[in-house]
N, C-alpha and C. Protein backbone atom coordinates (compact mmCIF):
# COMPACT_ATOMS: atom_id res chain seq x y z
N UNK A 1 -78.16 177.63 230.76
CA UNK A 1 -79.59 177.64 230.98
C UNK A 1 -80.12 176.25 230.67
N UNK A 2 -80.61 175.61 231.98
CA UNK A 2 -81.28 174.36 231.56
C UNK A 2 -83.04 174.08 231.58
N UNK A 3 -83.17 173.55 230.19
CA UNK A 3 -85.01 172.93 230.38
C UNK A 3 -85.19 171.67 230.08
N UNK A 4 -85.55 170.88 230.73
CA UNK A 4 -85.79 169.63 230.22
C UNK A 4 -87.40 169.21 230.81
N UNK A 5 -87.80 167.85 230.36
CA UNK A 5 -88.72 167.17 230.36
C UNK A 5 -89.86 168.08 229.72
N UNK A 6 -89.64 168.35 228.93
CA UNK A 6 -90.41 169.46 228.04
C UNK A 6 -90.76 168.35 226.68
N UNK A 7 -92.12 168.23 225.98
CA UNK A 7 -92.07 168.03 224.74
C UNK A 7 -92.34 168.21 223.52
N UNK A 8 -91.53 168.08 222.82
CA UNK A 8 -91.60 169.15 221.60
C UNK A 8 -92.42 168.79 220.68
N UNK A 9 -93.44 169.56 219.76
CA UNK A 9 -94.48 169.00 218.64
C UNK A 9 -93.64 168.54 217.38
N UNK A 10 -94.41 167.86 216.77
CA UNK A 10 -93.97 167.59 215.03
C UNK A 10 -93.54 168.86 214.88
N UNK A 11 -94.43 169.90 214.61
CA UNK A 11 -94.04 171.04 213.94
C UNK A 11 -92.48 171.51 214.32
N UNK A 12 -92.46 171.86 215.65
CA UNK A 12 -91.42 172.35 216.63
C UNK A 12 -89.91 171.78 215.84
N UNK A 13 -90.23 170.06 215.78
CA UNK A 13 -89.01 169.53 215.59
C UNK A 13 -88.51 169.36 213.88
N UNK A 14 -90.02 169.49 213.11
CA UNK A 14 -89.64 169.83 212.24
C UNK A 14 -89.04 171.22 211.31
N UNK A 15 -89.54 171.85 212.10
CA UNK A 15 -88.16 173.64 211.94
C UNK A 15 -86.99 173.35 212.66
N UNK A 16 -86.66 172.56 213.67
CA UNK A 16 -85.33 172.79 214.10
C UNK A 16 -84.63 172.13 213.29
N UNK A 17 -85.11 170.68 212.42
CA UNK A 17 -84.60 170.17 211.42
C UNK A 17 -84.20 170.31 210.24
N UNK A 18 -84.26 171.73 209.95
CA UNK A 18 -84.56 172.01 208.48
C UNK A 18 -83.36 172.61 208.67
N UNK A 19 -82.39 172.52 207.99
CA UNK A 19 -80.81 172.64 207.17
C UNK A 19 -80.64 172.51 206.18
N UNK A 20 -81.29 173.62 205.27
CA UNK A 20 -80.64 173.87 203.68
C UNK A 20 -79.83 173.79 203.43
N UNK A 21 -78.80 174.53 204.58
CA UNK A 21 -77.45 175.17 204.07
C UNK A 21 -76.67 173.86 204.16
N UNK A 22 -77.02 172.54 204.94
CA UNK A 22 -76.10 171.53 205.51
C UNK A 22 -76.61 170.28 204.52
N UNK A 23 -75.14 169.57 204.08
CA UNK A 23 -75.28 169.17 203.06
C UNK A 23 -74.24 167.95 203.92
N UNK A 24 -74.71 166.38 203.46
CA UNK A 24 -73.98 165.26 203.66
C UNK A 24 -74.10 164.73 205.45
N UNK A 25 -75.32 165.21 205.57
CA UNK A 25 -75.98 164.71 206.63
C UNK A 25 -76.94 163.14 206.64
N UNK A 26 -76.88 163.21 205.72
CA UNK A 26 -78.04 161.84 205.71
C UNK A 26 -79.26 162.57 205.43
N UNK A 27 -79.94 164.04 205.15
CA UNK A 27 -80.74 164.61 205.92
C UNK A 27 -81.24 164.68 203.95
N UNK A 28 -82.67 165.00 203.43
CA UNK A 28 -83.48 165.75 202.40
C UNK A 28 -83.53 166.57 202.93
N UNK A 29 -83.19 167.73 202.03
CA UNK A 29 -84.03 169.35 202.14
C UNK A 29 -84.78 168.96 201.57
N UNK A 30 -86.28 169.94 202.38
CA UNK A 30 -87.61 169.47 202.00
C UNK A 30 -87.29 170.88 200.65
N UNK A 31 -88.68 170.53 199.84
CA UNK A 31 -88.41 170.95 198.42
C UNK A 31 -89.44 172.75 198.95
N UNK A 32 -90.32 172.13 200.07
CA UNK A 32 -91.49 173.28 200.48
C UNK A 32 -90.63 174.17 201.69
N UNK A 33 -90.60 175.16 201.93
CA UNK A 33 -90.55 175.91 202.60
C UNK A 33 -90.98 175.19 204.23
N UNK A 34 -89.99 175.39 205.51
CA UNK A 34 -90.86 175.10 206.30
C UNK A 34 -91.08 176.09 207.61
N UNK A 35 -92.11 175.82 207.99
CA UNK A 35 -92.81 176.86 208.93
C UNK A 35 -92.23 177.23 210.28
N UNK A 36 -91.36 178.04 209.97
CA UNK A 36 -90.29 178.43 210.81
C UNK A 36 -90.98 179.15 212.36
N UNK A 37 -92.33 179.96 212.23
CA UNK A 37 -92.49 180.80 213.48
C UNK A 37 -93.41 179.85 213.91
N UNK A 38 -93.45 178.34 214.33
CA UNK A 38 -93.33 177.90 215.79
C UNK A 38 -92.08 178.13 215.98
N UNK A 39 -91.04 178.32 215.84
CA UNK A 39 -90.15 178.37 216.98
C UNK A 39 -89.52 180.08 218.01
N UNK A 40 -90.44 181.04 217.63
CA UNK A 40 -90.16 182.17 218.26
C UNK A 40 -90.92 182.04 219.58
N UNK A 41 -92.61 181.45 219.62
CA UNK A 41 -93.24 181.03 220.61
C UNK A 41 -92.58 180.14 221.57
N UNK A 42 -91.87 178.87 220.96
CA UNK A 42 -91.06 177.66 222.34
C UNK A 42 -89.94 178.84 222.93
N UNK A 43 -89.43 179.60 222.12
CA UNK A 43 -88.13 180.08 222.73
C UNK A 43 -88.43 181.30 223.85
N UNK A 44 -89.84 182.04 223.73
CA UNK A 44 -90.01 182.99 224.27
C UNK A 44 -90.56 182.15 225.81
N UNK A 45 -91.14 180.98 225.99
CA UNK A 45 -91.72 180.25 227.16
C UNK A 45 -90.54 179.93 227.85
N UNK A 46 -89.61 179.72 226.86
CA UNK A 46 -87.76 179.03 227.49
C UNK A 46 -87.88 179.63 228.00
N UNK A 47 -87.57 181.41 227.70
CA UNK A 47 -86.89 182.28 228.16
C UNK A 47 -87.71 182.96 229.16
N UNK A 48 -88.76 182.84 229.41
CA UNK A 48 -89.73 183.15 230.78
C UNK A 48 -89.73 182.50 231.72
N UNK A 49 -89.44 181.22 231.22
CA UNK A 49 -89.16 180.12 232.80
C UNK A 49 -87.84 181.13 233.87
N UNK A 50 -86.91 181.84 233.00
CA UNK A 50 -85.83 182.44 233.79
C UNK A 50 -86.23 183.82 235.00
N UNK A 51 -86.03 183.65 235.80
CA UNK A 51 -86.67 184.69 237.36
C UNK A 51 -86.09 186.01 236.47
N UNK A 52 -85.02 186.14 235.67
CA UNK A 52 -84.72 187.58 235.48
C UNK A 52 -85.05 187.71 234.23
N UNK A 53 -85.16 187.15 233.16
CA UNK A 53 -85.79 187.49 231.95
C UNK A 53 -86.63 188.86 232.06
N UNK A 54 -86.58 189.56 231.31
CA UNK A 54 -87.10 190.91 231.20
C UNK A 54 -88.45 190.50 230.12
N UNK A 55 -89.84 190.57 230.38
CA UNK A 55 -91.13 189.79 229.60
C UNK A 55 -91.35 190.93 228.23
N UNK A 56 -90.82 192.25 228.68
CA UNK A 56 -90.93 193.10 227.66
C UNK A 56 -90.10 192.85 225.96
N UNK A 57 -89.30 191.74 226.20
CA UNK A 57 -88.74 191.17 225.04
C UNK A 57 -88.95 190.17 224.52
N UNK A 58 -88.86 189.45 223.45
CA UNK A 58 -89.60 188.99 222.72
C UNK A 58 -88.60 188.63 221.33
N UNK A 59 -88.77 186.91 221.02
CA UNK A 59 -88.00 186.15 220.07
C UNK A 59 -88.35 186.94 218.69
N UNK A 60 -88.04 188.15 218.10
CA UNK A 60 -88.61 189.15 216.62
C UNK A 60 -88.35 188.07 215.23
N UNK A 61 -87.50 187.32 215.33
CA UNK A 61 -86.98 186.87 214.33
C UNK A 61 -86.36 185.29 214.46
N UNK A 62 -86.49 184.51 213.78
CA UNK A 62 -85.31 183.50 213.31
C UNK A 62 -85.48 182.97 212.07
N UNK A 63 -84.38 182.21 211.76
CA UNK A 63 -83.40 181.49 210.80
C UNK A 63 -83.52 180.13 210.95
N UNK A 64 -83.30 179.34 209.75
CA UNK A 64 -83.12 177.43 210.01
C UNK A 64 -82.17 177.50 211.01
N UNK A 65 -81.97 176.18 211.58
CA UNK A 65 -80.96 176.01 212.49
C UNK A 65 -79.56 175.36 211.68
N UNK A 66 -78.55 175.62 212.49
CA UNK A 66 -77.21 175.01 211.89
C UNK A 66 -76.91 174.07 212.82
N UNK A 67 -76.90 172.76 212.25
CA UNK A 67 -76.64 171.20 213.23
C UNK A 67 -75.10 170.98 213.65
N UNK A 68 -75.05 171.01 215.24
CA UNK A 68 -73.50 171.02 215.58
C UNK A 68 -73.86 169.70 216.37
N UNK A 69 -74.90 168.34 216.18
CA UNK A 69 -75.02 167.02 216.22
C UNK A 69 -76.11 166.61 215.78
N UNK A 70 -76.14 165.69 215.08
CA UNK A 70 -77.11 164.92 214.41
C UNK A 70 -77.74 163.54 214.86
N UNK A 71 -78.31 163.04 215.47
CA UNK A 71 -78.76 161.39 216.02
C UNK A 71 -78.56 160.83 214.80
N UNK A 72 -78.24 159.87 215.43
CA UNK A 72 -77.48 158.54 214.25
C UNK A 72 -77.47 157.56 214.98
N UNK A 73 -77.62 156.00 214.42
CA UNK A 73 -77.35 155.14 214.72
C UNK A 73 -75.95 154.23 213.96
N UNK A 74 -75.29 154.83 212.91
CA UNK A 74 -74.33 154.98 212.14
C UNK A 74 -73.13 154.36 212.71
N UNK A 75 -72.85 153.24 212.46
CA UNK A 75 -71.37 152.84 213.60
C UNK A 75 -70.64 153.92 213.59
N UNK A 76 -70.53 154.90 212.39
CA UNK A 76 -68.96 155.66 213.30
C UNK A 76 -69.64 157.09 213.38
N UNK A 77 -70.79 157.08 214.05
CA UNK A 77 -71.27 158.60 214.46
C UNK A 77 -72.67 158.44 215.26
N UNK A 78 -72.17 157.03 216.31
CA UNK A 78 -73.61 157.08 217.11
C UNK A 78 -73.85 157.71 218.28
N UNK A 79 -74.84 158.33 217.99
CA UNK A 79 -75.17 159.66 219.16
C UNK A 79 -76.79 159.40 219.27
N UNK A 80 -77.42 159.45 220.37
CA UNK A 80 -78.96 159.51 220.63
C UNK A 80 -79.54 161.01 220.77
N UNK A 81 -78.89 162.47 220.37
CA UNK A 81 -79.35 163.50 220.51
C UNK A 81 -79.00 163.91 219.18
N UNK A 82 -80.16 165.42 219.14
CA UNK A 82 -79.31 166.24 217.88
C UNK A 82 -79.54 167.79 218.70
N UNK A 83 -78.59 168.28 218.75
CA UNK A 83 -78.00 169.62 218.66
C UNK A 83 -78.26 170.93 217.83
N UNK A 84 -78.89 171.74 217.78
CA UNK A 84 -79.14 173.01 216.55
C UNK A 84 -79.05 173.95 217.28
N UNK A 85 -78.10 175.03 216.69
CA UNK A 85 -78.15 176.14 216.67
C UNK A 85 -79.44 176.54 216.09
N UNK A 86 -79.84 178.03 216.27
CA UNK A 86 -80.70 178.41 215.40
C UNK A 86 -80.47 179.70 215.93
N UNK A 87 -79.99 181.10 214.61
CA UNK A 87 -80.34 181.81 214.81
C UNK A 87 -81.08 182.63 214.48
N UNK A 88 -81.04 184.61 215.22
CA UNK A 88 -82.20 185.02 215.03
C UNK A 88 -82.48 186.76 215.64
N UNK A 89 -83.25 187.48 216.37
CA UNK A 89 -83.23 188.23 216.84
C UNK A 89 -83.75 189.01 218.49
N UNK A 90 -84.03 188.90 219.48
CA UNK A 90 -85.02 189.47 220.53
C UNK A 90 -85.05 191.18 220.47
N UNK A 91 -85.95 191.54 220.49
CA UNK A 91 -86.43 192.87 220.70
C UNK A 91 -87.45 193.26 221.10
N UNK A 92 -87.66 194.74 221.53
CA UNK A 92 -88.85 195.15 222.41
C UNK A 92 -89.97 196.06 220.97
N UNK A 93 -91.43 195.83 221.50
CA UNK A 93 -91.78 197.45 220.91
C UNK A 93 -91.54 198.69 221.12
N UNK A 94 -90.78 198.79 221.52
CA UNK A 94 -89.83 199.96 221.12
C UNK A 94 -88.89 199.95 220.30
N UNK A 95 -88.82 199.47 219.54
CA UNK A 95 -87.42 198.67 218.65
C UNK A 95 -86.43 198.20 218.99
N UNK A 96 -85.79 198.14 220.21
CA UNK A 96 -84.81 197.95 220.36
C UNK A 96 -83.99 196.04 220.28
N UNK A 97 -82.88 196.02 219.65
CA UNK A 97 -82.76 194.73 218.91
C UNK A 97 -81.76 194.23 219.48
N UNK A 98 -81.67 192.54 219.62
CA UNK A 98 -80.25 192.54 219.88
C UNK A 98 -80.36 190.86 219.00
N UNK A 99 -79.04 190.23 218.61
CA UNK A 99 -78.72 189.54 218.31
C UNK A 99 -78.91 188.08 219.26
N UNK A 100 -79.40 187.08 218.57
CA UNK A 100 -79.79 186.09 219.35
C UNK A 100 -79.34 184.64 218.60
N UNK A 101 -79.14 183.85 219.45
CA UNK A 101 -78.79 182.46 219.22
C UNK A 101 -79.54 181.45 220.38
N UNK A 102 -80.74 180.47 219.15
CA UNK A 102 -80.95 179.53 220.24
C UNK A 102 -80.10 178.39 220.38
N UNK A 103 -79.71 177.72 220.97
CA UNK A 103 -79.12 175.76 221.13
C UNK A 103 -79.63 175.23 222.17
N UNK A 104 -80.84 174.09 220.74
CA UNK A 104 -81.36 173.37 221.53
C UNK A 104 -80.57 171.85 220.92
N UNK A 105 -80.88 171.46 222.14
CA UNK A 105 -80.54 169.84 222.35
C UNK A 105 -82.04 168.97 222.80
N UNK A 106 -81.93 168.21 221.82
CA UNK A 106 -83.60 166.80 221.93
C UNK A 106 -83.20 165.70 221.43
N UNK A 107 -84.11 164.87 221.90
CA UNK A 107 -83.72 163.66 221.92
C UNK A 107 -85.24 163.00 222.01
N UNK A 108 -84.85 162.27 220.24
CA UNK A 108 -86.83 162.36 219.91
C UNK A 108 -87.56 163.45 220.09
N UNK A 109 -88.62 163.66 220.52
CA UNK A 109 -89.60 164.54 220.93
C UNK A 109 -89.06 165.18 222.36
N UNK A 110 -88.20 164.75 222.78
CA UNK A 110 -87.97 165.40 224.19
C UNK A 110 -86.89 166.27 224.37
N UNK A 111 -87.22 167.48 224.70
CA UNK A 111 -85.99 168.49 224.89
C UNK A 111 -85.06 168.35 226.33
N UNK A 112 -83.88 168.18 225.90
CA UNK A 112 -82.69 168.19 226.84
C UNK A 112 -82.09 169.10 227.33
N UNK A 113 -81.92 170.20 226.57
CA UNK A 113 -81.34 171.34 226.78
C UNK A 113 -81.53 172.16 225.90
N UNK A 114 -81.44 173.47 226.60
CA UNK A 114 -82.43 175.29 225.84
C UNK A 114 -81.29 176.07 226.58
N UNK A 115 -79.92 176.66 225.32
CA UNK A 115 -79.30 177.80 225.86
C UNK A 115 -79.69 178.93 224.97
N UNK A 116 -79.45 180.22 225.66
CA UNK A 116 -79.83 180.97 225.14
C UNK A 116 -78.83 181.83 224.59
N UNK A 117 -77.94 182.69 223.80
CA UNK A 117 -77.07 183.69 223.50
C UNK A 117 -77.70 184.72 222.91
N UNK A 118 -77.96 185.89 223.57
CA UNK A 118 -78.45 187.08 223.22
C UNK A 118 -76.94 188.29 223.61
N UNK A 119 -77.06 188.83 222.32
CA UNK A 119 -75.76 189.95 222.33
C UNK A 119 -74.42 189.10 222.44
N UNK A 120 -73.79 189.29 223.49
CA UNK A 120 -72.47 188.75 223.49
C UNK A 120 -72.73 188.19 225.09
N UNK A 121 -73.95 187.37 225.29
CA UNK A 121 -73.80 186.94 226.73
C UNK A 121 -74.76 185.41 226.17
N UNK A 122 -74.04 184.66 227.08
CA UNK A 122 -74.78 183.26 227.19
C UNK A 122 -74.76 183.27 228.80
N UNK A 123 -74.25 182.40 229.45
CA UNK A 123 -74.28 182.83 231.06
C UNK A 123 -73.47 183.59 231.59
N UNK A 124 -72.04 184.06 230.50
CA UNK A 124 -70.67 184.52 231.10
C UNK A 124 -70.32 185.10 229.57
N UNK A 125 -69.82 186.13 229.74
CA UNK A 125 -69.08 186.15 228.53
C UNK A 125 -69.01 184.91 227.11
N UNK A 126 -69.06 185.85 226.43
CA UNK A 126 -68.99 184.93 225.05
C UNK A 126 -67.79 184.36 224.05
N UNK A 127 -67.30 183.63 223.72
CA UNK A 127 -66.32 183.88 222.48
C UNK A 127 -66.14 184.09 221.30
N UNK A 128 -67.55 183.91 220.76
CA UNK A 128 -68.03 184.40 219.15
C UNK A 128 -68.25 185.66 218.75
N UNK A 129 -68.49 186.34 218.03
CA UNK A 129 -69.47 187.63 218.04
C UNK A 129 -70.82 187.92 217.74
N UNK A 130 -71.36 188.97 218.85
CA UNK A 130 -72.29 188.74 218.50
C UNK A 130 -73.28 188.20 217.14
N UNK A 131 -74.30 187.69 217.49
CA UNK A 131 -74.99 187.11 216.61
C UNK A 131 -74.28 186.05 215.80
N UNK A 132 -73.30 185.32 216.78
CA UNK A 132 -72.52 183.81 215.87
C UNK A 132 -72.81 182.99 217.22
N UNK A 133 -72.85 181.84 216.79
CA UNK A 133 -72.90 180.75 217.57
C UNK A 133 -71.73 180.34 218.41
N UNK A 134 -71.79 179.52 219.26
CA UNK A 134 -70.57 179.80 220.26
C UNK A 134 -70.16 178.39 219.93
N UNK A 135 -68.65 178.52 219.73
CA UNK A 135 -67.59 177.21 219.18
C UNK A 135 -68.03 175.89 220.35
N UNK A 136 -67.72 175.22 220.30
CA UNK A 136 -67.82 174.31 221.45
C UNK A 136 -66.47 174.07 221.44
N UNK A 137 -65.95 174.32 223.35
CA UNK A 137 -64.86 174.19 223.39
C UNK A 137 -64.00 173.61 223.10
N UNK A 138 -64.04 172.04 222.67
CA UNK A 138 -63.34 171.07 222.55
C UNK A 138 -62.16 171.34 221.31
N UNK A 139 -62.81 172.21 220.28
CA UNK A 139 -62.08 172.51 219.02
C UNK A 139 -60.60 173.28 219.07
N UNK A 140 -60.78 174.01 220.45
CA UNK A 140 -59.53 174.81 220.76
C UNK A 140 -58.77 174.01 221.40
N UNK A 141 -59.13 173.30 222.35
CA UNK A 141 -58.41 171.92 222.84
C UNK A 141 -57.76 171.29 221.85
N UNK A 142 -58.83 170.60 221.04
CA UNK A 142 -58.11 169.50 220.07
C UNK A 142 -57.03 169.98 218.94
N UNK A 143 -57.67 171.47 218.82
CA UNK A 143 -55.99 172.15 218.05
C UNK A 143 -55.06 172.59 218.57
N UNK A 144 -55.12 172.64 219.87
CA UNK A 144 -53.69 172.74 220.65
C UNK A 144 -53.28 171.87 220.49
N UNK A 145 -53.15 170.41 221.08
CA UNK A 145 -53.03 169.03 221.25
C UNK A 145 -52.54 168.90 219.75
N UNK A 146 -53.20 169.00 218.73
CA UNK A 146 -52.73 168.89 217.36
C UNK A 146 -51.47 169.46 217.04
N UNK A 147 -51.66 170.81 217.47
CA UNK A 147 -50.26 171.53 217.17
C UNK A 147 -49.08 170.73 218.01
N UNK A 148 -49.06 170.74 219.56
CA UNK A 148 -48.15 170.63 220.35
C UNK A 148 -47.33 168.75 219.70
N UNK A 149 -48.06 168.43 219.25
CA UNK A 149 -47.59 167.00 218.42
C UNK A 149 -47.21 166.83 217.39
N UNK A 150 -47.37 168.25 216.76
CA UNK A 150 -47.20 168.19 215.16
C UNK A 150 -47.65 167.61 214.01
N UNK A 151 -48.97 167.38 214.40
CA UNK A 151 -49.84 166.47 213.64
C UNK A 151 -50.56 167.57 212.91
N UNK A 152 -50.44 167.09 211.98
CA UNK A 152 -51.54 167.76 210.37
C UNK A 152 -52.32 167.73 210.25
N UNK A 153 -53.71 168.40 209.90
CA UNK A 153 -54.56 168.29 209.40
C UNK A 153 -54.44 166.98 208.63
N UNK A 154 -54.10 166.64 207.53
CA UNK A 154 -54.06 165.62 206.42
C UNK A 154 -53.22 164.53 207.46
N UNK A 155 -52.46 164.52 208.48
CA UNK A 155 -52.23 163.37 208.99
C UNK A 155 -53.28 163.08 210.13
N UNK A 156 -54.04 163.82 211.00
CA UNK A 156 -55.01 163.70 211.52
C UNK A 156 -56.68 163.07 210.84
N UNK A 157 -56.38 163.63 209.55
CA UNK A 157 -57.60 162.72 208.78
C UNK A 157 -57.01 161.56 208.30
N UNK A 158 -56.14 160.83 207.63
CA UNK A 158 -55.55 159.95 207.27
C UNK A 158 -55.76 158.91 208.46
N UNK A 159 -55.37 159.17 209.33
CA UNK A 159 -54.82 158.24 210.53
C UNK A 159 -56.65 157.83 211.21
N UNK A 160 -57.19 158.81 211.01
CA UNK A 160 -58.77 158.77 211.84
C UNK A 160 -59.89 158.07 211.04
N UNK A 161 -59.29 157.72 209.24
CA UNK A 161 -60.29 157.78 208.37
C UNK A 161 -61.19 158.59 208.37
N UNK A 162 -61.10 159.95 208.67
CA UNK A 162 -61.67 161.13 208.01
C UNK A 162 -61.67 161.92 207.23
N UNK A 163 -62.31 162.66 206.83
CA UNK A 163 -61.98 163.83 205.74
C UNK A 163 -61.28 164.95 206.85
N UNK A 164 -60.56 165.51 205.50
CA UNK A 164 -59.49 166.82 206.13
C UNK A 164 -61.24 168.02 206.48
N UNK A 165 -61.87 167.99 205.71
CA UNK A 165 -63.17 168.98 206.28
C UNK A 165 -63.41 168.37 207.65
N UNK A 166 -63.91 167.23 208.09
CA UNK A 166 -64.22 166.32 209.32
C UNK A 166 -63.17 167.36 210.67
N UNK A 167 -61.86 167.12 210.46
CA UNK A 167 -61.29 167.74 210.90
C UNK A 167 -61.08 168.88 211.16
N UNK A 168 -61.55 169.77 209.99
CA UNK A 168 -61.00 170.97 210.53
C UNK A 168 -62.62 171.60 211.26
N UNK A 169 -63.91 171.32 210.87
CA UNK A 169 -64.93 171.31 211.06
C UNK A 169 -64.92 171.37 212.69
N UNK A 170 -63.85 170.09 213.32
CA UNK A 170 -63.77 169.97 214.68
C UNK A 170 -62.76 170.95 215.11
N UNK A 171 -61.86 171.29 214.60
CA UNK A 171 -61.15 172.43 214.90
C UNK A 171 -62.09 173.82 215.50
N UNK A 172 -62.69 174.00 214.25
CA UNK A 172 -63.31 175.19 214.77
C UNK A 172 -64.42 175.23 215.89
N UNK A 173 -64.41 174.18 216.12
CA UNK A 173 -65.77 173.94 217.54
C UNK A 173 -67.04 174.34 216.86
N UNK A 174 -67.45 173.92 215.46
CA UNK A 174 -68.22 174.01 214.90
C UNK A 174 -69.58 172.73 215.26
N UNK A 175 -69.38 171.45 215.11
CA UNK A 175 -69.36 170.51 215.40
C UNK A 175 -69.32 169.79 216.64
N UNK A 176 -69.77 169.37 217.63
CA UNK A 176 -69.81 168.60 219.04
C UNK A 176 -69.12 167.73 218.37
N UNK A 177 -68.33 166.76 219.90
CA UNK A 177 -66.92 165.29 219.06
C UNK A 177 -68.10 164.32 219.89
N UNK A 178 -68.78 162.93 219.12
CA UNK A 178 -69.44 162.31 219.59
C UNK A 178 -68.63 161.11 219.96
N UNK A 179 -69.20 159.93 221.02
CA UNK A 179 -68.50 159.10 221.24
C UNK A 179 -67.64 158.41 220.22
N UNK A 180 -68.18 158.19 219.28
CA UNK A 180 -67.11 157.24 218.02
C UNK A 180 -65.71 158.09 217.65
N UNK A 181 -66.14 159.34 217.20
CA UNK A 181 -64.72 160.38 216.96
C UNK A 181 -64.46 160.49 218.08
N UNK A 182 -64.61 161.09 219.24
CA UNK A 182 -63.36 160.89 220.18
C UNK A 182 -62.85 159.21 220.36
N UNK A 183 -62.83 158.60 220.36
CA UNK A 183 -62.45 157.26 220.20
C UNK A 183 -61.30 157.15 219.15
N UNK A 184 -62.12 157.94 218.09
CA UNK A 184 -60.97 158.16 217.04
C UNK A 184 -59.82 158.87 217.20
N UNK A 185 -60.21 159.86 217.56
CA UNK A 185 -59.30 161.18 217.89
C UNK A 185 -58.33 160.78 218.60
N UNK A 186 -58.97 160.05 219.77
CA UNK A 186 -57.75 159.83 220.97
C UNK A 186 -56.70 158.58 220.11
N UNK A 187 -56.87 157.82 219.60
CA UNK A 187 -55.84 156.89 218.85
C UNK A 187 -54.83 158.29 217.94
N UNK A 188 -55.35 159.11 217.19
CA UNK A 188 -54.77 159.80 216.61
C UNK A 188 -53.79 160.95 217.64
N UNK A 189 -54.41 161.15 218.64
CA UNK A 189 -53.59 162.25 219.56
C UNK A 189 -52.35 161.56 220.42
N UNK A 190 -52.64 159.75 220.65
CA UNK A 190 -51.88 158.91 221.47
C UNK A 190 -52.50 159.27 223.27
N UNK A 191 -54.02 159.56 223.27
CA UNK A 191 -54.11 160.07 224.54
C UNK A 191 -55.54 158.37 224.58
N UNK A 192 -55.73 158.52 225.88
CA UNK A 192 -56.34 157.53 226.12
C UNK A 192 -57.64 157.91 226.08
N UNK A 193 -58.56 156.85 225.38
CA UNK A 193 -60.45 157.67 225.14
C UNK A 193 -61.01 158.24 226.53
N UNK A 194 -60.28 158.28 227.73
CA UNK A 194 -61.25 158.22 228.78
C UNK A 194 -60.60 160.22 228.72
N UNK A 195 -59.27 160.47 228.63
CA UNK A 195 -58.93 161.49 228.58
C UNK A 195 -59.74 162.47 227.56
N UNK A 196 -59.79 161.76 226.65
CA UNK A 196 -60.22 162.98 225.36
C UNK A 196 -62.29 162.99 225.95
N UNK A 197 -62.29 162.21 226.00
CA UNK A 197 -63.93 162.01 226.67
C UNK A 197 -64.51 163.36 227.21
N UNK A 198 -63.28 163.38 228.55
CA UNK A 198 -63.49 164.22 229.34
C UNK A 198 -63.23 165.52 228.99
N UNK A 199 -62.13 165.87 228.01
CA UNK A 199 -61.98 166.98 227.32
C UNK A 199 -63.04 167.45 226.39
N UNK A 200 -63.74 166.49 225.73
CA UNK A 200 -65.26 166.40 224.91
C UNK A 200 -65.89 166.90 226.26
N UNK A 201 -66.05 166.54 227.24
CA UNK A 201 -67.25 166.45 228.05
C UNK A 201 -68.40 165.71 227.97
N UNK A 202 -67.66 164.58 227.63
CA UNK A 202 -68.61 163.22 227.46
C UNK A 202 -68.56 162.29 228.70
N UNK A 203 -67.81 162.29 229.45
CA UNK A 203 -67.49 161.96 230.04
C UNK A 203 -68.82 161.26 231.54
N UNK A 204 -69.61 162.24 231.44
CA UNK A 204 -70.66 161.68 232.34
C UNK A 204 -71.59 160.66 231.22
């Protein structure tokens, strides 16, 4: 599901920013509480732009978001977007509930991309369970590739100057691989950056 040229308020971007739980970001948790329901309103307009969206449902609930990219200007993590999960709930008045996941992608004030995961569907089948965020593929890739070489965790961080968390973090497709780590990665796999790029899907 794509939205772009959309722009997002202070408020907006300041709930998608808020990550208590995420620690060694560069990021302060604010000490105040922050005002989480603007974001049931942006997600319910997302989800109306769609011809089949059903209007009788409705964003009931969310959660801070969990950052799977962060903007940085950081030599070894420069990226011009940030990435959040955020989850949460849709349901009707009638009660009926289902499990929801937003991921948005912005860049500054400007939104790039709005997917939606409700139940166990994003556009196709899912691989998480419901109400979990969906791995980004690259993690199952890069642990095949890991295995089929026999490379370690602890020799994969060693060799990358990463932490063994860094790594396994990317394992689980927790995490998007931004231009600098695949750069890295591919020295560590012996594959060439343009290959692993494209396996990232960085590539455009």
């Amino acid at each position: 599901m794509a939205s772009a040229n959309r722009t997002l308020s202070a408020d907006v971007i300041e709930a998608l920013t808020y990550w208590p739980d995420s620690y060694g970001l560069g990021k302060d948790v604010p000490t105040d509480p922050v005002d989480l329901s603007v974001l049931p309103p942006l997600f319910d307009a997302l989800l109306l732009e769609l011809p089949w969206w059903n209007r009788d449902w409705k964003v009931t609930h969310v959660e801070h978001g969990r950052p799977s990219e962060v903007a940085s200007d950081h030599d070894r993590s420069m990226t011009g977007f940030t990435e959040v999960s955020v989850p949460g709930f849709v349901g009707t008045e009638s009660g009926d509930a289902l499990p929801f996941f937003a991921r948005v992608r912005f860049e500054g004030d400007q939104l790039i991309r709005f997917q939606a995961k409700i139940g166990d569907m994003v556009l196709g089948p899912a691989n998480a369970p419901a109400g979990q965020p969906e791995p980004h593929p690259f993690g199952k890739v890069f642990s095949k590739l890991m295995d089929l070489r026999g490379i370690s965790i602890r020799d994969a961080a060693v060799q990358s100057v990463r932490s063994m968390s860094t790594i396994n973090i990317l394992r689980s497709g927790r995490w998007n691989p931004h231009p600098i780590l695949v750069r890295e990665i591919a020295a560590v796999l012996s594959m060439s950056e343009e290959d692993v790029a494209a396996i990232a899907g960085l590539d455009d």
